[in-house]
Protein backbone atom coordinates (compact mmCIF):
# COMPACT_ATOMS: atom_id res chain seq x y z
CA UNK A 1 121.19 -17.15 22.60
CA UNK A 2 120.91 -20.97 22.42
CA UNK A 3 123.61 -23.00 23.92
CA UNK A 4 126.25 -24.65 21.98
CA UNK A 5 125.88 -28.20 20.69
CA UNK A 6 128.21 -30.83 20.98
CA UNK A 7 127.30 -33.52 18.22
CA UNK A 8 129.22 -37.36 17.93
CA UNK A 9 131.38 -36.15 15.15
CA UNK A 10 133.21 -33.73 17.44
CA UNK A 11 131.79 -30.43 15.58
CA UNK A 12 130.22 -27.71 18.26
CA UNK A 13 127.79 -25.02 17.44
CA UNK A 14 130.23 -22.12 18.64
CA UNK A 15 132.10 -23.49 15.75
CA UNK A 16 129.80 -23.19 13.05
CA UNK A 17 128.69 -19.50 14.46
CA UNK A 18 132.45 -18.55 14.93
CA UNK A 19 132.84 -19.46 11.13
CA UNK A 20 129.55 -18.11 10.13
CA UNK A 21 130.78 -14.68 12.07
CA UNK A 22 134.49 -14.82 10.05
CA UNK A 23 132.74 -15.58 6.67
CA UNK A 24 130.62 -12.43 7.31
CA UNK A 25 133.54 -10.43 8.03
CA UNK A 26 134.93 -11.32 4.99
CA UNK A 27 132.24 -9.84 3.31
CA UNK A 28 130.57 -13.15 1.97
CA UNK A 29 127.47 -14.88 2.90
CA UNK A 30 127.44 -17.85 5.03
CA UNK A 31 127.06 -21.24 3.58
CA UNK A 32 126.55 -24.49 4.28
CA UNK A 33 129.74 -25.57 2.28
CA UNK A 34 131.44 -22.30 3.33
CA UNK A 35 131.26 -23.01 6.54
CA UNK A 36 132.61 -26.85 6.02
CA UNK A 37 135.57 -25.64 4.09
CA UNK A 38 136.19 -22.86 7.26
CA UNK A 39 136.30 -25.64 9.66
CA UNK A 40 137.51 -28.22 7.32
CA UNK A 41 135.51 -31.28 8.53
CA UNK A 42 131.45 -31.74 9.62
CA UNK A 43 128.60 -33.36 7.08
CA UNK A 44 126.26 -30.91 5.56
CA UNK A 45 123.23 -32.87 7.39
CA UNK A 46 125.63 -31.51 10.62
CA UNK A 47 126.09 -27.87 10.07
CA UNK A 48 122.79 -27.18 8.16
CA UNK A 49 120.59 -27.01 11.61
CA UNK A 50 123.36 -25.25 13.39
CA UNK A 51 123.46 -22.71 10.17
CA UNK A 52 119.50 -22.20 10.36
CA UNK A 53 120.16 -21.16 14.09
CA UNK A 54 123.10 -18.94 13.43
CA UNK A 55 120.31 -17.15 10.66
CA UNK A 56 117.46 -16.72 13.64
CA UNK A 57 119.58 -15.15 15.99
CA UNK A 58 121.05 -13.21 13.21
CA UNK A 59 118.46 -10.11 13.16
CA UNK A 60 118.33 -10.19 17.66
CA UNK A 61 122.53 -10.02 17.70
CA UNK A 62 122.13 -7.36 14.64
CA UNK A 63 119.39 -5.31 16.39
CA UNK A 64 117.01 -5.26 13.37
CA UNK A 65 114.52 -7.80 14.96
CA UNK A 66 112.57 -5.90 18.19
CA UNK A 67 113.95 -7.43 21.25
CA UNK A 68 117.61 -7.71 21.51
CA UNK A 69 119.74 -9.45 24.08
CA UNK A 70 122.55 -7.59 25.19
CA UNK A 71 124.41 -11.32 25.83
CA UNK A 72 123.74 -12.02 22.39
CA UNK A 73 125.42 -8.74 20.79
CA UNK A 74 128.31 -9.00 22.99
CA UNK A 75 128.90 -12.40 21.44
CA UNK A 76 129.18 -11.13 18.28
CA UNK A 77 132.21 -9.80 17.43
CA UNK A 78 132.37 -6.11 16.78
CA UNK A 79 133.96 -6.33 13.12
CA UNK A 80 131.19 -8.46 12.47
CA UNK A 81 128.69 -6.48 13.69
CA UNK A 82 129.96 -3.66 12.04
CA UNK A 83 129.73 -4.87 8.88
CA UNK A 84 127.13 -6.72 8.73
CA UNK A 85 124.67 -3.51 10.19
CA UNK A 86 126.36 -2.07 7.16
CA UNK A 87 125.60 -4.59 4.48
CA UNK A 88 122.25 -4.23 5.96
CA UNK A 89 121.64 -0.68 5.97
CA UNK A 90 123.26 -0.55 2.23
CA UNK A 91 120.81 -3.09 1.23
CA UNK A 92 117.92 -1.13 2.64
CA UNK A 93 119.28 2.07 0.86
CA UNK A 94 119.74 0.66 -2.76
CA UNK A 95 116.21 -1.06 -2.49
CA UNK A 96 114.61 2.45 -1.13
CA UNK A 97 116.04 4.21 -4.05
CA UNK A 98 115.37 1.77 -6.76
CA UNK A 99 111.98 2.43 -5.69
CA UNK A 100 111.70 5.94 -5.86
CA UNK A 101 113.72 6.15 -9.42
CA UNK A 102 110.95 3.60 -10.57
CA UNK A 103 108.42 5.72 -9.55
CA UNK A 104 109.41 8.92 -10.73
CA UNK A 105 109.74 7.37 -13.78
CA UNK A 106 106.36 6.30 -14.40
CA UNK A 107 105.23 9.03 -12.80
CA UNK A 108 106.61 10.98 -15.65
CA UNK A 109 105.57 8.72 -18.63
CA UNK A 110 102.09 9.23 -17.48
CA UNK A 111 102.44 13.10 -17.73
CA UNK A 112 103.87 12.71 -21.22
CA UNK A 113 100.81 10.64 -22.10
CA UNK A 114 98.42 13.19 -20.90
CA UNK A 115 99.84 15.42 -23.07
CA UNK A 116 99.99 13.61 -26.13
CA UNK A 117 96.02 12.83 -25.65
CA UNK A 118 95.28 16.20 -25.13
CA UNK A 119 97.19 17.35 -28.01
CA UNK A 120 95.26 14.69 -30.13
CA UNK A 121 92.19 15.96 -28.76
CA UNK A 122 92.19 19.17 -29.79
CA UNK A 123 93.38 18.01 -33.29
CA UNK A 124 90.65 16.22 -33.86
CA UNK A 125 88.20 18.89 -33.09
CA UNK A 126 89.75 21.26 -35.62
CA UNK A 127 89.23 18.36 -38.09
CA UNK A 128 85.63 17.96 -37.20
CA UNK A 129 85.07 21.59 -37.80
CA UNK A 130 86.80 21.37 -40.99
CA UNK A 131 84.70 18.68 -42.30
CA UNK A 132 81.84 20.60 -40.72
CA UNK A 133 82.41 23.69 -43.12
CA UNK A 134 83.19 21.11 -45.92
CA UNK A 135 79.40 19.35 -45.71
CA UNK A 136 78.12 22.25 -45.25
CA UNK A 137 79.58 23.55 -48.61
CA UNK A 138 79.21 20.47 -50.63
CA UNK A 139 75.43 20.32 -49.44
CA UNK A 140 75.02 23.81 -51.41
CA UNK A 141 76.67 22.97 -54.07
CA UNK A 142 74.23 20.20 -54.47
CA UNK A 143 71.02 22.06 -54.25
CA UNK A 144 72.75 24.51 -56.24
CA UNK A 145 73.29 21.46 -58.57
CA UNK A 146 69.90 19.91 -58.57
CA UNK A 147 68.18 23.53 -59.83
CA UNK A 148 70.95 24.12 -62.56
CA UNK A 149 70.06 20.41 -64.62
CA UNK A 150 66.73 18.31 -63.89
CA UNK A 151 68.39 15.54 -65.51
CA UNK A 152 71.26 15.41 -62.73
CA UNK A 153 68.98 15.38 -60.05
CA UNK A 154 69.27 11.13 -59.56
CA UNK A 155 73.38 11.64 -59.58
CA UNK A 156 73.26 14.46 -57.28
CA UNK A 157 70.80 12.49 -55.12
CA UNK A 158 73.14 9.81 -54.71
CA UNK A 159 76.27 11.53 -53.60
CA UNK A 160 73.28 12.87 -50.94
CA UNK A 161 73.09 9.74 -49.32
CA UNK A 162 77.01 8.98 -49.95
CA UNK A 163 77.42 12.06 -47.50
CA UNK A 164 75.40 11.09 -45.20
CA UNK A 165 77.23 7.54 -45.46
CA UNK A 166 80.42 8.99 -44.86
CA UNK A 167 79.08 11.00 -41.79
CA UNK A 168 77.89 7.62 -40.43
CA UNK A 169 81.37 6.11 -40.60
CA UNK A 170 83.06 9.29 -39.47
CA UNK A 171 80.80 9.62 -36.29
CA UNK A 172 81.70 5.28 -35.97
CA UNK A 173 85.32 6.23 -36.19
CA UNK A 174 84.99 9.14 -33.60
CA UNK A 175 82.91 6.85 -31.26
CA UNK A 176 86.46 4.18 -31.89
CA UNK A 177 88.81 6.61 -31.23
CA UNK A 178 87.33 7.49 -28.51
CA UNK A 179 86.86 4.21 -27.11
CA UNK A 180 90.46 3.62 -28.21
CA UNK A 181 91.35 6.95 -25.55
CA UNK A 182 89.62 5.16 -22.93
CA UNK A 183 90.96 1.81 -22.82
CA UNK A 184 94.33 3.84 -23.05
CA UNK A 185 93.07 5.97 -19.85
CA UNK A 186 92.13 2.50 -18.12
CA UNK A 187 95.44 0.63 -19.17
CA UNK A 188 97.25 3.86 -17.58
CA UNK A 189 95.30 3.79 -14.16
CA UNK A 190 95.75 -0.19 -14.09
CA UNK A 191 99.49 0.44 -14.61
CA UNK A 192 99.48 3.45 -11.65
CA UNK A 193 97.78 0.69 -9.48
CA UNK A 194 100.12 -2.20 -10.07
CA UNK A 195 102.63 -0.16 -9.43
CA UNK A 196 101.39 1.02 -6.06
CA UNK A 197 100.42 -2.58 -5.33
CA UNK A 198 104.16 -3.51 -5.77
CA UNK A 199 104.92 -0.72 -3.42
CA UNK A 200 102.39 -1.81 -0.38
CA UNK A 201 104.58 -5.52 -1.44
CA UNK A 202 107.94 -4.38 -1.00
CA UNK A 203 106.87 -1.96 1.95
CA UNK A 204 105.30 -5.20 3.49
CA UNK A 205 108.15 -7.45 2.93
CA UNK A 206 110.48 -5.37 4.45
CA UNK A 207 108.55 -5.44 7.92
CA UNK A 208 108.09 -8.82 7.97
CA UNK A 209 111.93 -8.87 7.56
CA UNK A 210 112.53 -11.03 10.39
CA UNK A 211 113.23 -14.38 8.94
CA UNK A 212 116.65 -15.70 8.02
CA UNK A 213 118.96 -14.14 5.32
CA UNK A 214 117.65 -16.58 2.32
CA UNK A 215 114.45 -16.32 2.50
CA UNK A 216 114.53 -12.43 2.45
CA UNK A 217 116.25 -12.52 -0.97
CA UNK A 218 113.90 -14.53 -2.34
CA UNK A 219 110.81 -12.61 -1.46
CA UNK A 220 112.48 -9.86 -3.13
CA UNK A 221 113.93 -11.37 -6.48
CA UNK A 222 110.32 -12.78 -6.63
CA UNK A 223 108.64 -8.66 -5.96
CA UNK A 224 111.12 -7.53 -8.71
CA UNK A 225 109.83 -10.15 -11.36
CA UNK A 226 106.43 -9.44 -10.90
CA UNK A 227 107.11 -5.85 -11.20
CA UNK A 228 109.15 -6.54 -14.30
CA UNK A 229 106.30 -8.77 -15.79
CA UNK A 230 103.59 -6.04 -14.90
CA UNK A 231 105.79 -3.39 -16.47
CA UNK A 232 106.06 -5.47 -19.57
CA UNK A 233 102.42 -6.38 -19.32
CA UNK A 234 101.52 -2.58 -19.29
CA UNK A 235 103.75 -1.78 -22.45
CA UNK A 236 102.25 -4.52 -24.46
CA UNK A 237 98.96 -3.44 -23.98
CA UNK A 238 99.70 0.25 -24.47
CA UNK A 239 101.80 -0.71 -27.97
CA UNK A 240 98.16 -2.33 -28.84
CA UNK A 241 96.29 0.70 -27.80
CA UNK A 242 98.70 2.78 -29.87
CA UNK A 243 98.30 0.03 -32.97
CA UNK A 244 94.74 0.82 -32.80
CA UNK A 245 94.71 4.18 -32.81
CA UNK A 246 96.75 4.75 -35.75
CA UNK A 247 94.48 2.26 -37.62
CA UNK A 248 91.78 4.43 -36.87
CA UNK A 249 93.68 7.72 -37.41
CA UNK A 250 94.91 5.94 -41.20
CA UNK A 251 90.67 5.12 -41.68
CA UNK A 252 89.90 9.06 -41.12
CA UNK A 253 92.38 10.49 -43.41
CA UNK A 254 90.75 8.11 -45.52
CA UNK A 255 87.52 8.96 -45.66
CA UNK A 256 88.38 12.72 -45.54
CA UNK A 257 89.91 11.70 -49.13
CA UNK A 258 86.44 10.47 -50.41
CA UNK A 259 85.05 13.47 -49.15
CA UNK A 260 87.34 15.30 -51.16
CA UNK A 261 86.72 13.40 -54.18
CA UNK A 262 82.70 13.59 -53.96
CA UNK A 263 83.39 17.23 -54.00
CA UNK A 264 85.51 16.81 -57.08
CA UNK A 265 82.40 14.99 -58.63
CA UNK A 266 80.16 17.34 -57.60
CA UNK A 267 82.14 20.08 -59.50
CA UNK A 268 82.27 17.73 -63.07
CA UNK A 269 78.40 17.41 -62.31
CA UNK A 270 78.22 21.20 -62.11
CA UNK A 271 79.93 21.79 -65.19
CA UNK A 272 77.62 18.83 -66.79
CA UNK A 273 74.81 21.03 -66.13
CA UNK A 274 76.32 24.03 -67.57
CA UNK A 275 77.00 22.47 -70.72
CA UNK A 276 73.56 21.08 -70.97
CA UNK A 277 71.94 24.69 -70.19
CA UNK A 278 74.77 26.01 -72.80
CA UNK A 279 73.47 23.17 -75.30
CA UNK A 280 69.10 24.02 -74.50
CA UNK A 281 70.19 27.79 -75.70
CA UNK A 282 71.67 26.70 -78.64
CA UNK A 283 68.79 24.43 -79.23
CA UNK A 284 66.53 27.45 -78.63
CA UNK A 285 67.95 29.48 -81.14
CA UNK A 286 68.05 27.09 -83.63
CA UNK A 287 64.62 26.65 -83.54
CA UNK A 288 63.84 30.34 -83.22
CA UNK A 289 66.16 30.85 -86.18
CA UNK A 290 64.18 28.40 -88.45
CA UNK A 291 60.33 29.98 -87.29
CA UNK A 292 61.95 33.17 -88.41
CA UNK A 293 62.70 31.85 -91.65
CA UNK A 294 59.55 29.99 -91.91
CA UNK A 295 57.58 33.09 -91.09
CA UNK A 296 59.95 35.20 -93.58
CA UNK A 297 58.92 32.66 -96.45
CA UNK A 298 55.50 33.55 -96.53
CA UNK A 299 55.96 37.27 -96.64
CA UNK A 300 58.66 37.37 -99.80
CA UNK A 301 56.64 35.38 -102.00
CA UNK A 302 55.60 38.79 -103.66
CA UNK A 303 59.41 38.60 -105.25
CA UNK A 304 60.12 37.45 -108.66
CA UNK A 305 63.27 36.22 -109.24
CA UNK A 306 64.16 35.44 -105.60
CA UNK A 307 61.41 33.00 -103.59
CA UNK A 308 63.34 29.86 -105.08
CA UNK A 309 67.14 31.11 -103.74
CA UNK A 310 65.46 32.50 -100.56
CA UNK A 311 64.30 28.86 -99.83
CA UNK A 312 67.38 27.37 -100.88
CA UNK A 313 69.22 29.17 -98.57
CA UNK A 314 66.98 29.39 -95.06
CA UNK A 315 67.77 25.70 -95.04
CA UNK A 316 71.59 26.06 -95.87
CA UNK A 317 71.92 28.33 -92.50
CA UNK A 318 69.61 26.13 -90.47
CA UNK A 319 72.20 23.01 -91.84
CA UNK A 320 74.75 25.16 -90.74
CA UNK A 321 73.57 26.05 -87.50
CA UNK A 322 73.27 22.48 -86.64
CA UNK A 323 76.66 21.61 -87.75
CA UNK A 324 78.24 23.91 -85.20
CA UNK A 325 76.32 23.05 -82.78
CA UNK A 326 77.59 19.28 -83.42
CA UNK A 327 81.27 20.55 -83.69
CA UNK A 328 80.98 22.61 -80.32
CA UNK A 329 79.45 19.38 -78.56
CA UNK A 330 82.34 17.31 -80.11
CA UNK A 331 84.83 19.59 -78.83
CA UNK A 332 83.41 19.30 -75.35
């Protein structure tokens, strides 16, 4: 322990340590002004070295620094001693267990997140089978389509390569996604690391506890903010990676919609092409209708009284064929 100083104002070291050692058994932490008001007299320029030296024999006297004098704890008194090993070892419990609460806690967010990508794994592969069977079906439909009406072929061509579009964008928006998952995966692991990183910190800092009292608290207020920042850091970015992922979950529904309506103009084109093979029979026996009558012309002309209403009436029924066919294409 160093000896105590006598300065020209009159104030000794013992003093400043004897007031240092009551202020601590009061429960509060020495001061420079703390200590002046104790004494009641001394500059601050007077007690701050004598302070500082109080602080570096603090951890010897406390036995929490390695070597310790035996001279030096018997100078300190034992309420002192008493409580300050106790505001020590308090301090050294609430630290340990905010760290352990901190890490249990992102321990468990991280399983959570697991889950929730698995689960959105295995929904996306029922919806990629389920547009699977859904190509698969339109793309029959449009051969079936293409031999049904020659004159829909160009049409059903088109929604051809609009499929294949759409597969193009949905394979872009499953490459996305799954970019999307990995960035997430990588923002996760960099969290897990800074976290660890602020462990080896604090776990470092507190063997290098040998300084003074001040500096100590400082080193850990400053650990804590730079957890708090990384923490923050790490929720920002997984609140983006979360933004994107819904963006690209909102473009898939999407285009599962188009899908649907192609299909819905695949069955109109369909239909199309039954009406048209509907309107070729009609056509048909029209025509046959009239090279009956035709033929049937030549063959009555033996009649007498009859050739002249027979021809007046062929063409009435072949007029009246064609009007219903008009009416039943109107009504389509």
């Amino acid at each position: 322990m160093n000896m105590p100083k006598t300065t020209s104002r009159g104030i000794q070291e013992a003093d400043v340590w004897a007031a240092a050692d009551a202020l601590i058994a009061q429960g509060l932490r020495p001061t420079i002004e703390r200590v002046r008001q104790h004494i009641g007299r001394g500059s601050p320029n007077t007690v701050s070295p004598m302070l500082e030296n109080w602080f570096a024999t603090l951890g010897r006297r406390l036995g929490v620094a390695g070597e310790q004098s035996p001279s030096a704890t018997a100078s300190v008194p034992d309420p002192v001693l008493h409580m300050a090993q106790q505001l020590w070892s308090a301090a050294q419990e609430e630290a340990e267990q905010s760290a352990t609460a901190a890490l249990a806690q992102r321990e468990a967010a991280l399983q959570v997140a697991e889950a929730e990508q698995l689960l959105q794994k295995e929904q996306l592969a029922q919806r990629e089978a389920t547009m699977q069977a859904q190509k698969e079906a339109m793309h029959q439909a449009l051969q079936l389509a293409q031999g049904q009406a020659q004159d829909l072929s160009r049409r059903l061509d088109e929604m051809q390569l609009q499929l294949q579009d759409r597969d193009g964008r949905m394979e872009e928006l499953r490459e996305a996604l799954a970019q999307a998952s990995r960035q997430k995966e990588a923002l996760q692991q960099k969290h897990g690391e800074e976290i660890q990183a602020a462990a080896l910190e604090r776990q470092r800092m507190a063997e290098q506890y040998a300084g003074n009292e001040r500096h100590m608290l400082n080193e850990v207020d400053r650990a804590r903010q730079e957890l708090a920042n990384a923490k923050k850091s790490a929720q920002d970015q997984e609140r983006k990676a979360e933004t994107r992922h819904q963006e690209l979950q909102t473009r898939l529904e999407r285009s599962e919609q188009e899908i649907l309506n192609l299909h819905t103009q695949l069955q109109a084109a369909q239909n199309a092409a039954a009406l048209a093979q509907e309107r070729a029979a009609d056509i048909k026996s029209l025509l046959e209708a009239q090279q009956r009558l035709a033929a049937g012309s030549g063959t009555q002309e033996a009649a007498a009284l009859s050739p002249a209403g027979a021809r007046k009436s062929n063409p009435s029924a072949a007029r009246r064929s064609m009007l219903r066919v008009r009416d039943r294409r109107t009504q389509r």
